[in-house]
C-alpha atoms as a PDB file:
ATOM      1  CA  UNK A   1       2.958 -20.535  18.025  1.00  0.00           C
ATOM      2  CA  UNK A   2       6.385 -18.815  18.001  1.00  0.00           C
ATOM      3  CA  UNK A   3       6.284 -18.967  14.057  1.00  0.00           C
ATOM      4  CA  UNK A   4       2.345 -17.036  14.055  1.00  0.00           C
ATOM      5  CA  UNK A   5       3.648 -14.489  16.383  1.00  0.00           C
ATOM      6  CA  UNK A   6       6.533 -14.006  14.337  1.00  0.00           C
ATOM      7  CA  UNK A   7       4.557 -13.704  11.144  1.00  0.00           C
ATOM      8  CA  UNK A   8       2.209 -11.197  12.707  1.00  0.00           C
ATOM      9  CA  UNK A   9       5.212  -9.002  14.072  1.00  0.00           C
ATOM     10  CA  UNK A  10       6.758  -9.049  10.527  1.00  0.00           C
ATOM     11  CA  UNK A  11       3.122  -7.795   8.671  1.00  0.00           C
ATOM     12  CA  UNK A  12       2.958  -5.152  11.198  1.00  0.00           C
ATOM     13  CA  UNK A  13       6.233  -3.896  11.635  1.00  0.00           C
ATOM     14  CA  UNK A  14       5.791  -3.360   7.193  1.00  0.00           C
ATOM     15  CA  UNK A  15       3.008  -1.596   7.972  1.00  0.00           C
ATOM     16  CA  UNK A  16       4.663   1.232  10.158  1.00  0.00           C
ATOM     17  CA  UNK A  17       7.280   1.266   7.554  1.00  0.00           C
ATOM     18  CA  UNK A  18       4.357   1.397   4.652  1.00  0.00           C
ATOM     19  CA  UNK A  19       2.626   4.121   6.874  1.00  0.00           C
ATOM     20  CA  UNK A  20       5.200   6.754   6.576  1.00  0.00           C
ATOM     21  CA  UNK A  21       4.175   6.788   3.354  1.00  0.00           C
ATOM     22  CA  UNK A  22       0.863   9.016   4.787  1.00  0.00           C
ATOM     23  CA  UNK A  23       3.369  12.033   6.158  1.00  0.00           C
ATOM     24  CA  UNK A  24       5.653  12.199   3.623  1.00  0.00           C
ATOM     25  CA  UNK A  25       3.066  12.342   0.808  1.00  0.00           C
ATOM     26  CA  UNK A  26       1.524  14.963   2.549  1.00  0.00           C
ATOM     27  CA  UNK A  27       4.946  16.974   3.065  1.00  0.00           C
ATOM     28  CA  UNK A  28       6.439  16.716  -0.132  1.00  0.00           C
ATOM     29  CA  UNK A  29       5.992  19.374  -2.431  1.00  0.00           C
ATOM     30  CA  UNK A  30       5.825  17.780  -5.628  1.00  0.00           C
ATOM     31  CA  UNK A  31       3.296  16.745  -8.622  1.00  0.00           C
ATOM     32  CA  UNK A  32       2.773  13.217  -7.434  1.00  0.00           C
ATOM     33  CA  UNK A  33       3.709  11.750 -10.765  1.00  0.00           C
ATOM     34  CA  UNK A  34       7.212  13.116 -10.301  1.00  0.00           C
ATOM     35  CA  UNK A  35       7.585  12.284  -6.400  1.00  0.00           C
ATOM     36  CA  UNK A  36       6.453   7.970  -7.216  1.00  0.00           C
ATOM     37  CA  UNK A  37       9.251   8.296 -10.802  1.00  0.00           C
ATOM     38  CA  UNK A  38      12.034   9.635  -8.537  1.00  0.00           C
ATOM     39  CA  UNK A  39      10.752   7.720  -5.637  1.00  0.00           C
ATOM     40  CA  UNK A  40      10.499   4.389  -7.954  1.00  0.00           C
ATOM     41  CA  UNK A  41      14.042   5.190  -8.852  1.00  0.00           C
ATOM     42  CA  UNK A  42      15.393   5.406  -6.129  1.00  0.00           C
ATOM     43  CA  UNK A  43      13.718   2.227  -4.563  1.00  0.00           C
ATOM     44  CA  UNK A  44      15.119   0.413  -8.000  1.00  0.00           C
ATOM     45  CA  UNK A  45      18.669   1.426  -7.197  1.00  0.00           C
ATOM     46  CA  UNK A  46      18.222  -0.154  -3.912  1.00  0.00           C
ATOM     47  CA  UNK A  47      16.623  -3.104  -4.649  1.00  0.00           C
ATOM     48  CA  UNK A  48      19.649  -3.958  -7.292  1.00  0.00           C
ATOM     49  CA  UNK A  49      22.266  -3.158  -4.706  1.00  0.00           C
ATOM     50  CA  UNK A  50      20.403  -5.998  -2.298  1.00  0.00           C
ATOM     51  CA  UNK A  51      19.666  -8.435  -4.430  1.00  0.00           C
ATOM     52  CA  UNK A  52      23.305  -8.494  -5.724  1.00  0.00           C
ATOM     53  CA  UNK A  53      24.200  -8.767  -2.365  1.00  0.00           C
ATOM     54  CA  UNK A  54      22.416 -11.487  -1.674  1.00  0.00           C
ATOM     55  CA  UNK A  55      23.187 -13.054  -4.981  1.00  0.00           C
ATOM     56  CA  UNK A  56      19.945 -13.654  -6.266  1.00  0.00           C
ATOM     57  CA  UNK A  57      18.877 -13.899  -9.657  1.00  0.00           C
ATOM     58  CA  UNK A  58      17.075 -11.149 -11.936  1.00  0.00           C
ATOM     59  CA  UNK A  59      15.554 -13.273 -14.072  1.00  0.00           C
ATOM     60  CA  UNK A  60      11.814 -14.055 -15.132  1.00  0.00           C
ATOM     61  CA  UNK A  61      10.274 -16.750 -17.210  1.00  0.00           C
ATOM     62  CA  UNK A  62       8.945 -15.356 -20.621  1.00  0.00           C
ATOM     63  CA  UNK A  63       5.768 -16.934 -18.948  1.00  0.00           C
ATOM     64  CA  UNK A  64       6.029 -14.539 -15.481  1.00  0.00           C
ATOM     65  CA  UNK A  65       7.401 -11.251 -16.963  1.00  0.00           C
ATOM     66  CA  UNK A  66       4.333 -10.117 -18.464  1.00  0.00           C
ATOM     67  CA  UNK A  67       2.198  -9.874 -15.330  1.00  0.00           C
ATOM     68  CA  UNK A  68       4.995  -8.919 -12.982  1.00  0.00           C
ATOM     69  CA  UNK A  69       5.433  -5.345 -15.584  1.00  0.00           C
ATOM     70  CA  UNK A  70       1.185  -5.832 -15.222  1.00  0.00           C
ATOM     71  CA  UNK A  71       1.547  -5.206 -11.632  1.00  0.00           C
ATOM     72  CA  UNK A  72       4.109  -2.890 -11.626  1.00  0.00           C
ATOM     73  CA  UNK A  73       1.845  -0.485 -13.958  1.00  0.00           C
ATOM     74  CA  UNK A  74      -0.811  -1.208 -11.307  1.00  0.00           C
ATOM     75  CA  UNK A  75       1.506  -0.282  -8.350  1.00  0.00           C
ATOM     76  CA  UNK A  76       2.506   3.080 -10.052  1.00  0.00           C
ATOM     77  CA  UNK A  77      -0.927   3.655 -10.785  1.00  0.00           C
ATOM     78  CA  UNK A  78      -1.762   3.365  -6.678  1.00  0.00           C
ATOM     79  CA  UNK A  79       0.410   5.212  -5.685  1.00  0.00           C
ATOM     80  CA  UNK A  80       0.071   8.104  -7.748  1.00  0.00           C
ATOM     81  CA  UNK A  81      -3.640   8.032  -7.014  1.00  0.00           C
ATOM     82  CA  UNK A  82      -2.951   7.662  -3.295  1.00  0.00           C
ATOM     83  CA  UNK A  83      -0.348  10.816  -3.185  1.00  0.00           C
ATOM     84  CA  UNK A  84      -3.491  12.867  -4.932  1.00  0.00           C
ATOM     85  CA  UNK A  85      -5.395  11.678  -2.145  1.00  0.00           C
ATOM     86  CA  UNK A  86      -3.293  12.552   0.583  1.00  0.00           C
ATOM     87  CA  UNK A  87      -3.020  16.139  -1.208  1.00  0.00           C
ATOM     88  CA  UNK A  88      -6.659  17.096  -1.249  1.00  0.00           C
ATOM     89  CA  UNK A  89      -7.334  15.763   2.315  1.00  0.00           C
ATOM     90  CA  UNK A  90      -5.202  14.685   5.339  1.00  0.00           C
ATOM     91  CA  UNK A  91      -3.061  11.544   6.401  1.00  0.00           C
ATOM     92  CA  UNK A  92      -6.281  10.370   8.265  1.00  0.00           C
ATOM     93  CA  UNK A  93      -8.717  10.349   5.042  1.00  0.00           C
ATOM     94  CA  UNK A  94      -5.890   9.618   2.317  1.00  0.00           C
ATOM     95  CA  UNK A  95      -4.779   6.550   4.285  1.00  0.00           C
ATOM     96  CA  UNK A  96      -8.568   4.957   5.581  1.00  0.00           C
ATOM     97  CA  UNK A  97      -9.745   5.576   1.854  1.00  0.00           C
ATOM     98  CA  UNK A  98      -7.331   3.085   0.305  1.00  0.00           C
ATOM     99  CA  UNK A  99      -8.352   0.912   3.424  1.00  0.00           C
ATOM    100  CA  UNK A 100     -11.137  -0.769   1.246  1.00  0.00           C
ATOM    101  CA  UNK A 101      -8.651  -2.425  -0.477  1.00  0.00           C
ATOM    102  CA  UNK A 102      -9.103  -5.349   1.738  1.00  0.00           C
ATOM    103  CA  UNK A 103     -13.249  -5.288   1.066  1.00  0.00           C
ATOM    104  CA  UNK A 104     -12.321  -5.388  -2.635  1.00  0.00           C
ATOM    105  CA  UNK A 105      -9.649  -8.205  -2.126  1.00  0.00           C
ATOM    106  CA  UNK A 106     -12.116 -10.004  -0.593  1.00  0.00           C
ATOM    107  CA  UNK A 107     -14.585  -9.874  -3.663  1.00  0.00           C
ATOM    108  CA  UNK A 108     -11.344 -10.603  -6.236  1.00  0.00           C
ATOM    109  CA  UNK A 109      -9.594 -13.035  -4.455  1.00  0.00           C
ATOM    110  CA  UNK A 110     -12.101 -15.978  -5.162  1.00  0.00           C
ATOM    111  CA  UNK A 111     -12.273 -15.550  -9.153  1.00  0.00           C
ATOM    112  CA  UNK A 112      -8.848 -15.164  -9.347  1.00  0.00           C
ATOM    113  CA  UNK A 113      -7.792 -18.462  -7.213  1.00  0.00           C
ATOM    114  CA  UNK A 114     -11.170 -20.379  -7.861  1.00  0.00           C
ATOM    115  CA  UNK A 115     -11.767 -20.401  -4.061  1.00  0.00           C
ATOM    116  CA  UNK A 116     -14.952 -20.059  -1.700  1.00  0.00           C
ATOM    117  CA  UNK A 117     -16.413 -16.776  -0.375  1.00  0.00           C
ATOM    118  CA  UNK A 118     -15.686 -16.293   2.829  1.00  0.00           C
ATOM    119  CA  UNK A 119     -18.646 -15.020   5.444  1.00  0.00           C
ATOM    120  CA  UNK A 120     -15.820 -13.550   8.135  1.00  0.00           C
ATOM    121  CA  UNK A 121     -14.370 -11.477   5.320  1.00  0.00           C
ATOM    122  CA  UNK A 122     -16.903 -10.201   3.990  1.00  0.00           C
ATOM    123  CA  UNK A 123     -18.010  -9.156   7.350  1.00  0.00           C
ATOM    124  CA  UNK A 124     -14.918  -7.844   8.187  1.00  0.00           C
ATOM    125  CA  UNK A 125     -14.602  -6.268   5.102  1.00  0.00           C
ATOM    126  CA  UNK A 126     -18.160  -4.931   5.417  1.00  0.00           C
ATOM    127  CA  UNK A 127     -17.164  -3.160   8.906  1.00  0.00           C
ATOM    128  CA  UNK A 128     -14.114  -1.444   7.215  1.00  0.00           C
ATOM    129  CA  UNK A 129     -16.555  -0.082   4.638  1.00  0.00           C
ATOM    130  CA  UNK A 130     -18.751   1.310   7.296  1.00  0.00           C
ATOM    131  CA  UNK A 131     -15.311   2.656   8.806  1.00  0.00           C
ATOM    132  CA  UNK A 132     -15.295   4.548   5.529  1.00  0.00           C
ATOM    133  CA  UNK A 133     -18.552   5.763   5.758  1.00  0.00           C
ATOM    134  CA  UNK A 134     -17.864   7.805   8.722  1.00  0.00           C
ATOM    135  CA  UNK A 135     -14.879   9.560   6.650  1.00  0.00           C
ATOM    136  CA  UNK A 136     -17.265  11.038   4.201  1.00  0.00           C
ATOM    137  CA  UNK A 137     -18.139  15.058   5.334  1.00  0.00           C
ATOM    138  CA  UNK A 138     -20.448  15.312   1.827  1.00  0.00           C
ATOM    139  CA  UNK A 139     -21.303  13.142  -1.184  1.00  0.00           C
ATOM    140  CA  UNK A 140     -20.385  15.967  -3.597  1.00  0.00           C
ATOM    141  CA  UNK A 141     -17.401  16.074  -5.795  1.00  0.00           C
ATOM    142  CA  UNK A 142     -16.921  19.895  -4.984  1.00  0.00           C
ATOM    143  CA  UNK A 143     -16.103  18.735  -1.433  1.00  0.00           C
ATOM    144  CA  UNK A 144     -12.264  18.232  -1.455  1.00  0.00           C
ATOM    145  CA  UNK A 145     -12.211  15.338   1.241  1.00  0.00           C
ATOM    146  CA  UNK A 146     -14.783  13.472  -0.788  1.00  0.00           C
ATOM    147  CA  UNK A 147     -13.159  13.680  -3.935  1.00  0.00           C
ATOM    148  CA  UNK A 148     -10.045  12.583  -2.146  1.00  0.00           C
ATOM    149  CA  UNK A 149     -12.203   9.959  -0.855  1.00  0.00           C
ATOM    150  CA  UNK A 150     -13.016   8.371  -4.223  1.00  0.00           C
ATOM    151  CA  UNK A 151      -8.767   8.732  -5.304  1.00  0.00           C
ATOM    152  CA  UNK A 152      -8.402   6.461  -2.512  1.00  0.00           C
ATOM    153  CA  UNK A 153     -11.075   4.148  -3.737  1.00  0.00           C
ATOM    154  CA  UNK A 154      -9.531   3.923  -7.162  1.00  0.00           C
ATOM    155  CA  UNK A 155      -5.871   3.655  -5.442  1.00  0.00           C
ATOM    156  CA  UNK A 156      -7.516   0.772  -3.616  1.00  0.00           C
ATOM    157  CA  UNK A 157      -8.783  -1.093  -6.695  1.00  0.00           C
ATOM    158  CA  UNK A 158      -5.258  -0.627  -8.220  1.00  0.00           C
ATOM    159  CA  UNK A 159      -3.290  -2.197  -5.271  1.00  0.00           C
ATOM    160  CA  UNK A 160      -6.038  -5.123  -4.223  1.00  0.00           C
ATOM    161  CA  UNK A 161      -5.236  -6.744  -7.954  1.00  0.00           C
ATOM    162  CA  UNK A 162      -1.394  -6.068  -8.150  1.00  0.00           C
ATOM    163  CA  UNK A 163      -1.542  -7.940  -4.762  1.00  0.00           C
ATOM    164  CA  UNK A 164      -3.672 -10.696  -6.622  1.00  0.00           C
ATOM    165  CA  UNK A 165      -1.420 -11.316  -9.535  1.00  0.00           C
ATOM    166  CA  UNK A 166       1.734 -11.133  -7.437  1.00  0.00           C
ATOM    167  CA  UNK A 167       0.427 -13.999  -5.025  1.00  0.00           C
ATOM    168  CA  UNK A 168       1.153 -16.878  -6.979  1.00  0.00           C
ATOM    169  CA  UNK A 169       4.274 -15.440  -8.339  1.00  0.00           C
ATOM    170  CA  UNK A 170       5.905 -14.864  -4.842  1.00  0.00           C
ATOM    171  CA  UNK A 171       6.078 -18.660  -4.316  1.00  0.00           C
ATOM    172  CA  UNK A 172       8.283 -18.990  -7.360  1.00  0.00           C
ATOM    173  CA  UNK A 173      10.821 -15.692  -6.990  1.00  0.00           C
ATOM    174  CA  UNK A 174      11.812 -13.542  -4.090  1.00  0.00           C
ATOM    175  CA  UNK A 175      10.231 -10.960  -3.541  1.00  0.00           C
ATOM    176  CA  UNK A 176      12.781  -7.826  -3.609  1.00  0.00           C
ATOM    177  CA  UNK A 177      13.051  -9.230  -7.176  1.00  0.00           C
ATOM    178  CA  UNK A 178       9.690  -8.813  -8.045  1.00  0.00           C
ATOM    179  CA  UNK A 179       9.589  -5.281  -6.251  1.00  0.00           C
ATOM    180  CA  UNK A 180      12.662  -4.374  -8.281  1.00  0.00           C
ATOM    181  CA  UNK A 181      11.044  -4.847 -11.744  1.00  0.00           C
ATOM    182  CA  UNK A 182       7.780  -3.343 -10.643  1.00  0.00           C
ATOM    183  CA  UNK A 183       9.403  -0.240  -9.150  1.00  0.00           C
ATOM    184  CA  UNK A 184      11.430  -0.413 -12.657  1.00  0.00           C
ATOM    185  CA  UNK A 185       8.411  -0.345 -14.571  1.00  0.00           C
ATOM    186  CA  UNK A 186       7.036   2.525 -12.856  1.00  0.00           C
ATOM    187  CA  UNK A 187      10.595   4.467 -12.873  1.00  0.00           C
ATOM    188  CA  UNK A 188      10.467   3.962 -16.763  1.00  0.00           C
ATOM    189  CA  UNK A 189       7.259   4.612 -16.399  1.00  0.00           C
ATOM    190  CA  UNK A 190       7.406   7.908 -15.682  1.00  0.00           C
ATOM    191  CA  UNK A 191      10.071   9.343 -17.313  1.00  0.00           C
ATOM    192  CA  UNK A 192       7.519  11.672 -18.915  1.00  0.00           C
ATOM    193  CA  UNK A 193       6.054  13.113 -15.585  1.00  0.00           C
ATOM    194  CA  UNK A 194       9.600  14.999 -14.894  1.00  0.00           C
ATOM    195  CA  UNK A 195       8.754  17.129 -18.690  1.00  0.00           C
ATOM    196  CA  UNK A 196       5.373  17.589 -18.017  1.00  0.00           C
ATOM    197  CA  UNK A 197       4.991  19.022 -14.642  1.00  0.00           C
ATOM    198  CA  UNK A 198       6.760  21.565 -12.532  1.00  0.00           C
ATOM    199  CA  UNK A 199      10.280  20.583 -10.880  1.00  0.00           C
ATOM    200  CA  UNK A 200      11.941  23.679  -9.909  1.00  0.00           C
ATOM    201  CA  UNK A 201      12.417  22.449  -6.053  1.00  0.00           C
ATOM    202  CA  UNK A 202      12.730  18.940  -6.790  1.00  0.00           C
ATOM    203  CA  UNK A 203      16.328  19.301  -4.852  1.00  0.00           C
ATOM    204  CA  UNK A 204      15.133  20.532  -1.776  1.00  0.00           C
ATOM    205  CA  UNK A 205      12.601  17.925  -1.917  1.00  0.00           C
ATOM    206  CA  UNK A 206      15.286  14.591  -3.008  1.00  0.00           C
ATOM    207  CA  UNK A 207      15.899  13.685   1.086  1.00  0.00           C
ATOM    208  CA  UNK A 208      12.347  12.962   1.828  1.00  0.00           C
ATOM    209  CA  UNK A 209      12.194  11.354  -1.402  1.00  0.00           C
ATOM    210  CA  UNK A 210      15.441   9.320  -0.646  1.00  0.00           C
ATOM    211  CA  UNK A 211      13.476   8.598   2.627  1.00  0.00           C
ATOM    212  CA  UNK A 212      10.313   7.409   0.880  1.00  0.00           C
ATOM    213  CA  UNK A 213      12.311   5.006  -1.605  1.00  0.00           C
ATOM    214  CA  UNK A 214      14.367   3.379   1.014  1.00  0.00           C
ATOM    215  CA  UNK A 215      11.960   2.871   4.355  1.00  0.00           C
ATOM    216  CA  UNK A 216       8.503   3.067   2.579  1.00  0.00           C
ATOM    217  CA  UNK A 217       9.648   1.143  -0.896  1.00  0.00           C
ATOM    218  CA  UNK A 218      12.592  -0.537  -0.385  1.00  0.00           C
ATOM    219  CA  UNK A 219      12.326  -2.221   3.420  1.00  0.00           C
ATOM    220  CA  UNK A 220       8.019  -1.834   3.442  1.00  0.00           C
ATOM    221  CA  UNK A 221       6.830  -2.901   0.462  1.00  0.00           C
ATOM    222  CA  UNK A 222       9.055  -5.749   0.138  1.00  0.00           C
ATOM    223  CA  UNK A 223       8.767  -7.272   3.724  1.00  0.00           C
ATOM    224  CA  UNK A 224       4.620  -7.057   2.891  1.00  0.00           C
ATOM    225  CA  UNK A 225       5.543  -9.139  -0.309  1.00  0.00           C
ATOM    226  CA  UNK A 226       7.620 -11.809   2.000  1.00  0.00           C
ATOM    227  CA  UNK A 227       4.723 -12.284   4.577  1.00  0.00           C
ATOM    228  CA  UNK A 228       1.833 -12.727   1.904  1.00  0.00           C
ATOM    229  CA  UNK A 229       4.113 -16.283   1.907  1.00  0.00           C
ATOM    230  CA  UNK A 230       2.410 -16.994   5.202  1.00  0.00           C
ATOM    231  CA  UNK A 231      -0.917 -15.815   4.970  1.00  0.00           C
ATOM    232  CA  UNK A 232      -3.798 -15.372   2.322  1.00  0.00           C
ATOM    233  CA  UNK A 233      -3.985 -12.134   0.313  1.00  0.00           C
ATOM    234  CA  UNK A 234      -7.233 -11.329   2.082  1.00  0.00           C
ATOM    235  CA  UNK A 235      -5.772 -12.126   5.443  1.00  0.00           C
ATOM    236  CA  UNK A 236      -3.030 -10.061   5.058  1.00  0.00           C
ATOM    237  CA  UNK A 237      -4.955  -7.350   3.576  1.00  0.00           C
ATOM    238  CA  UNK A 238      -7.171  -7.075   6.663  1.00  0.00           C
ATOM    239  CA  UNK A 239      -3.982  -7.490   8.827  1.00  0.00           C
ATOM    240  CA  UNK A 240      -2.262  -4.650   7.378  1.00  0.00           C
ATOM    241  CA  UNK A 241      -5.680  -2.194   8.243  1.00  0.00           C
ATOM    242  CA  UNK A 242      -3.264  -1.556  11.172  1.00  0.00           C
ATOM    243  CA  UNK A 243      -1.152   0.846   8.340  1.00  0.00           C
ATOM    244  CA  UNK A 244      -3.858   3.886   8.636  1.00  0.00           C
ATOM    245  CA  UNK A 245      -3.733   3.629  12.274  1.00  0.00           C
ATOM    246  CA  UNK A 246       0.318   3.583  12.121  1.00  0.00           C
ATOM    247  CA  UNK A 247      -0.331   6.592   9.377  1.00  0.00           C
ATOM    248  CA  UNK A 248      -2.381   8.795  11.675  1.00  0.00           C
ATOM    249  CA  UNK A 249      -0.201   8.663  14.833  1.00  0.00           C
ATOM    250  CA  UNK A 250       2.835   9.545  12.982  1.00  0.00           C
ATOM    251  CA  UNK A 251       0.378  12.501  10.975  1.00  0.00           C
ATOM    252  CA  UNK A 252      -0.444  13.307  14.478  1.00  0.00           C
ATOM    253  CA  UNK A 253       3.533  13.695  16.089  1.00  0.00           C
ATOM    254  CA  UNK A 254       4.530  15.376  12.633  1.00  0.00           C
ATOM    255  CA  UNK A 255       1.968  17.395  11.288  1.00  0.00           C
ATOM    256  CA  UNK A 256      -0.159  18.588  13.864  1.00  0.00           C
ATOM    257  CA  UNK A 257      -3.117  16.464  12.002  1.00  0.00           C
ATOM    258  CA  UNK A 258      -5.412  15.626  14.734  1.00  0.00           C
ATOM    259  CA  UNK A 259      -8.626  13.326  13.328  1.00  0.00           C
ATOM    260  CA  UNK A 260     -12.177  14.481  14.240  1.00  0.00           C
ATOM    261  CA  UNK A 261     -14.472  12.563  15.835  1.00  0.00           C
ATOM    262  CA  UNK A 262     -15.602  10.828  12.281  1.00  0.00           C
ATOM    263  CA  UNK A 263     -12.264   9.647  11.621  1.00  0.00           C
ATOM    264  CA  UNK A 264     -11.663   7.946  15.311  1.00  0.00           C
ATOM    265  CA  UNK A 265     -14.820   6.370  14.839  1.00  0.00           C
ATOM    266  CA  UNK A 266     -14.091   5.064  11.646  1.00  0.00           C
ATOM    267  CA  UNK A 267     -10.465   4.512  12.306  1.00  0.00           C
ATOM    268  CA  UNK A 268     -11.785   2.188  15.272  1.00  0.00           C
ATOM    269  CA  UNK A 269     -14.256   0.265  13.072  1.00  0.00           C
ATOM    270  CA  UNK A 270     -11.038  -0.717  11.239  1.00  0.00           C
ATOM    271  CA  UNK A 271      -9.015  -1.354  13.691  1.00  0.00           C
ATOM    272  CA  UNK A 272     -11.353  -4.154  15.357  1.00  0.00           C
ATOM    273  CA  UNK A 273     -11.143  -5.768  11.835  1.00  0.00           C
ATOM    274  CA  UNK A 274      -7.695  -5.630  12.148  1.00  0.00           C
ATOM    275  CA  UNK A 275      -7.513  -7.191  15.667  1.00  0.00           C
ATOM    276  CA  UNK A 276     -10.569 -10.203  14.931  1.00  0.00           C
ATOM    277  CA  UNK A 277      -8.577 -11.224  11.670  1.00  0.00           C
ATOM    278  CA  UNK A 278      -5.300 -11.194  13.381  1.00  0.00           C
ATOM    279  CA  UNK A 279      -6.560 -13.894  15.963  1.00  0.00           C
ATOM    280  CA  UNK A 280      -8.054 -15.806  12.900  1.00  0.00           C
ATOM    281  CA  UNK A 281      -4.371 -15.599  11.323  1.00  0.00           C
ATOM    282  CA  UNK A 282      -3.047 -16.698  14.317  1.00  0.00           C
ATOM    283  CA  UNK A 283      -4.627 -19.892  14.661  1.00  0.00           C
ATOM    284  CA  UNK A 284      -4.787 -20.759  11.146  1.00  0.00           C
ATOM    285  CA  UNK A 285      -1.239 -20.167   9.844  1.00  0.00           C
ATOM    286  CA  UNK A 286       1.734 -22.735  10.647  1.00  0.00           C
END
């Protein structure tokens, strides 16, 4: 029981670190293409310094390397399309958008392991998607929050199957090392973004970017990677609904970005799919 508990403080305490990602997208006044290459940077410099720490090893089977740069191109590719979320909206909608991730895992997960469909998640996914529902002001693309709205969608599709092909792979590395060539992939990625768009106050911008690599990247991303050890991708995926809730409190404290009644609603249709799956987790894992 000590072990569950555990597990479920560790996938939650990622999340608030995950969620900070929601304010400082929103703050940072960059093209996100250049904020994720500096970002993915600095989270690779990091990573290197850790894992050398810890003396673990860098290398990947011929077999293994071509998926883990896979989901690293998938990872940049969610987070850029998350940052242009959180641009044309607010913390609230940029963050519950990508929140159908989980619905999405749910529908992926069983071709990619050859396992059952699940009735709970698909319910629970189902209520998320209703969650989502509520977000939407207007189905019209000239509507800013809905566009946003369907970023987030895409951002969602982009992180559900990183988190897919990374499963099987976590049981065989560690996972700051597979974070450190993904966030290399993306760095190298994206060496293009810094000629192509604007960058004339990329300095004033480099703390909250050093902040983003090193809580949100570096310490978030990679502690989410350690507990999908100890649960299913879809379990975790539905555990870690608690990151737009995180997201919105801390929009809330630091930008003034107080959710309408739409967004509560569908922010608590979420957050009871949180709370039913995170019983399930508890008496399933071990």
């Amino acid at each position: 029981m000590k072990n569950n508990t555990k597990h479920i403080l560790e996938i939650n305490l990622a999340m608030l670190l995950i969620s900070t990602s929601g304010v400082l997208g929103r703050y940072i006044d960059l093209p996100p293409a250049v904020t994720i290459g500096i970002r993915a940077f600095g989270a690779a410099l990091l990573l290197a310094v850790f894992i050398k720490w810890k003396k673990l090893s860098f290398s990947l089977s011929r077999k293994d390397a071509p998926i883990i740069l896979l989901s690293g191109v998938l990872m940049g590719s969610h987070w850029i399309t998350y940052f242009y979320s959180l641009q044309l909206s607010n913390v609230a909608i940029g963050m519950l958008s990508l929140f159908t991730y989980p619905v999405m895992t749910s529908l992926l997960e069983p071709i990619f392991f050859k396992t059952r469909f699940s009735k709970m998640h698909m319910l629970l996914g189902l209520l998320v998607l209703i969650g989502i529902y509520f977000l939407a002001p207007e189905l019209t693309l000239e509507n800013d929050n809905f566009l946003a709205i369907l970023i987030g969608l895409l951002s969602a599709l982009f992180f559900a199957v990183r988190n897919l092909l990374v499963k099987k792979k976590i049981k065989t590395y560690n996972g700051s090392v597979i974070m450190w060539y993904q966030v290399l992939t993306i760095a190298i990625m994206l060496i293009p973004a810094y000629f192509i768009f604007e960058t004339e106050n990329i300095v004033s911008q480099l703390p909250y970017i050093g902040i983003l690599a090193l809580v949100t990247t570096a310490l978030g991303h990679t502690l989410f990677l350690f507990s999908l050890k100890h649960f299913s991708v879809t379990t975790a995926s539905l555990m870690s609904s608690m990151q737009p809730i995180y997201g919105i409190i801390l929009g809330i404290i630091f930008l003034s970005e107080v959710p309408g009644w739409r967004t509560v609603v569908g922010g608590a249709l979420i957050l009871v799919s949180v709370a039913v799956e995170s019983i399930r987790a508890g008496k399933s894992t071990h």
